[in-house]
Protein backbone atom coordinates (compact mmCIF):
# COMPACT_ATOMS: atom_id res chain seq x y z
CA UNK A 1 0.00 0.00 0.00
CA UNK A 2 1.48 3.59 -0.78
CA UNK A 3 2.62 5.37 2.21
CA UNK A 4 0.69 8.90 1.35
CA UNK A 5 -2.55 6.91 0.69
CA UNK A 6 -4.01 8.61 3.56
CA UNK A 7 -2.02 12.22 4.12
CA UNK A 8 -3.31 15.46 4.22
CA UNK A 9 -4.47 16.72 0.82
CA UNK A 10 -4.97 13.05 -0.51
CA UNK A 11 -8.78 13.63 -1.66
CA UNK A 12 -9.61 9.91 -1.87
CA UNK A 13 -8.76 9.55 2.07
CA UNK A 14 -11.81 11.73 2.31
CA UNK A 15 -13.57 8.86 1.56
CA UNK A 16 -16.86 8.91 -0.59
CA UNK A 17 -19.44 11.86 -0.20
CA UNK A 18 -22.40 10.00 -1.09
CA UNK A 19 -21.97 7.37 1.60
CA UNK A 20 -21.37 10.16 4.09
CA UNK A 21 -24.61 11.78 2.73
CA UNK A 22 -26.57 8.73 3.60
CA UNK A 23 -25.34 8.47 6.94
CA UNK A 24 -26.35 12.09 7.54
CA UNK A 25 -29.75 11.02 6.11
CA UNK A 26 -29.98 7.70 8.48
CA UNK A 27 -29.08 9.48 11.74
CA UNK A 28 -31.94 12.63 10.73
CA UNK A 29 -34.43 9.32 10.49
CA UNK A 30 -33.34 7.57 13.75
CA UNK A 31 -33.34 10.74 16.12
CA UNK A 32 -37.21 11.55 14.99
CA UNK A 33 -38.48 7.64 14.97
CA UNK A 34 -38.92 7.28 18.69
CA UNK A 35 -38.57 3.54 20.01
CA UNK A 36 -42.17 3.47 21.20
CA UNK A 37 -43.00 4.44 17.57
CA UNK A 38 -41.20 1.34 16.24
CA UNK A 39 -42.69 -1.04 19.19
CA UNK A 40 -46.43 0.20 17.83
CA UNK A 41 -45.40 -0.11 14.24
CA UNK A 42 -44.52 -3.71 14.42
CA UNK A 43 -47.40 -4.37 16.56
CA UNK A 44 -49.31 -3.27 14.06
CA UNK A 45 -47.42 -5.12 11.67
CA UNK A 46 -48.37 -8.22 13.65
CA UNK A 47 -51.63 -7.86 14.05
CA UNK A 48 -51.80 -7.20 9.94
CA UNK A 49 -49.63 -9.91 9.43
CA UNK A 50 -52.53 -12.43 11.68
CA UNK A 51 -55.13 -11.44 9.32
CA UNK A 52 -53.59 -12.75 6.40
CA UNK A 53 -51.33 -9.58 5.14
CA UNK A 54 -48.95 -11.53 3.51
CA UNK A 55 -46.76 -8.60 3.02
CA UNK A 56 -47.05 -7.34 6.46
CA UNK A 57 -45.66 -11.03 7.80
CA UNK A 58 -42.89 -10.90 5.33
CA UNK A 59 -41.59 -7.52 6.83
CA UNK A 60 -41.97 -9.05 10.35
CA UNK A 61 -40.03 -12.43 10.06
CA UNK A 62 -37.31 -10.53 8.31
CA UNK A 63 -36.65 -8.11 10.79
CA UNK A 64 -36.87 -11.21 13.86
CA UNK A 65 -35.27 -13.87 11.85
CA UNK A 66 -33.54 -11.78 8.75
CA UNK A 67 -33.99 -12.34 4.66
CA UNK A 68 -34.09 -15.29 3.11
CA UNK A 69 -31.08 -15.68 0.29
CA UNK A 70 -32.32 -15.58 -3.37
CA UNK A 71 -29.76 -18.42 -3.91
CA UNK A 72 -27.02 -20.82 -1.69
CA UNK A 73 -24.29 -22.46 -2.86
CA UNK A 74 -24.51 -26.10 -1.68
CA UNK A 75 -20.92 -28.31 -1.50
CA UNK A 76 -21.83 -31.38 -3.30
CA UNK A 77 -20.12 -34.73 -2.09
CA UNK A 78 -17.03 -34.75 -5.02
CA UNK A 79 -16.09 -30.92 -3.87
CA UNK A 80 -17.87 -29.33 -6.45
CA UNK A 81 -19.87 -26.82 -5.23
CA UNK A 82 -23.66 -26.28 -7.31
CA UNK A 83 -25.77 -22.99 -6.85
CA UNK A 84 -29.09 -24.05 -5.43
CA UNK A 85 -32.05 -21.56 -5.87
CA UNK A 86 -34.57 -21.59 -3.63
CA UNK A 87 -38.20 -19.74 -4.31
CA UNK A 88 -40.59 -19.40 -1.87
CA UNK A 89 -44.02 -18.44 -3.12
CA UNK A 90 -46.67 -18.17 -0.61
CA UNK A 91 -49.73 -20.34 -1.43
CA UNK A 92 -53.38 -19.52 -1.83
CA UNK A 93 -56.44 -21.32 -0.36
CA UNK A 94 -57.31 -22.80 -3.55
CA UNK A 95 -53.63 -24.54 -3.94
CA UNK A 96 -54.33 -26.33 -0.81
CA UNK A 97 -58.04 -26.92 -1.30
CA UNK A 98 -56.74 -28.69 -4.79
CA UNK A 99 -53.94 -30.24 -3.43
CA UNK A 100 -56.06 -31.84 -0.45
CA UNK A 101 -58.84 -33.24 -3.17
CA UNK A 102 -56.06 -34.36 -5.66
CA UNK A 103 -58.01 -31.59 -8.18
């Protein structure tokens, strides 16, 4: 690594503005979201998500138990490793009604 990477008039040690915007931006958000507004959006959220809001229990799960990957790679048994792609799709009423007559 060159030794001046990071001395005084070195304009990429200022690092990049548009990050630092964003981090301006996130701490504006978090000082005026209160914690007691967050604990009475997500019971809200909840209660949505009990009624059927599909979207609603989505948002819920992946803030407890985080996001589902699009795609994992999987280490087969001869140490080749395969990309595996997993899709969840939620399913309707009438999938299961069909699937529990054989329709």
């Amino acid at each position: 690594m060159p030794k001046n990477l990071f001395q005084k008039g070195n304009t990429a040690s200022k690092g990049d503005p548009l990050i630092a915007k964003m981090m301006e931006f996130r701490k504006t958000i978090q000082s005026a979201v209160s914690k007691k507004n967050v604990r009475d959006i997500m019971k809200t959220m909840i209660e949505r998500a009990k009624k059927g809001d599909v979207k609603a229990a989505q948002l819920v799960l992946e803030r407890v138990a985080g996001k589902v990957k699009d795609n994992t790679e999987v280490s087969v048994v001869n140490g080749e490793s395969k990309e595996l792609t997993i899709t969840l799709v939620p399913k309707s009423s009438t999938d299961n009604n069909e699937r529990n007559t054989g329709n």
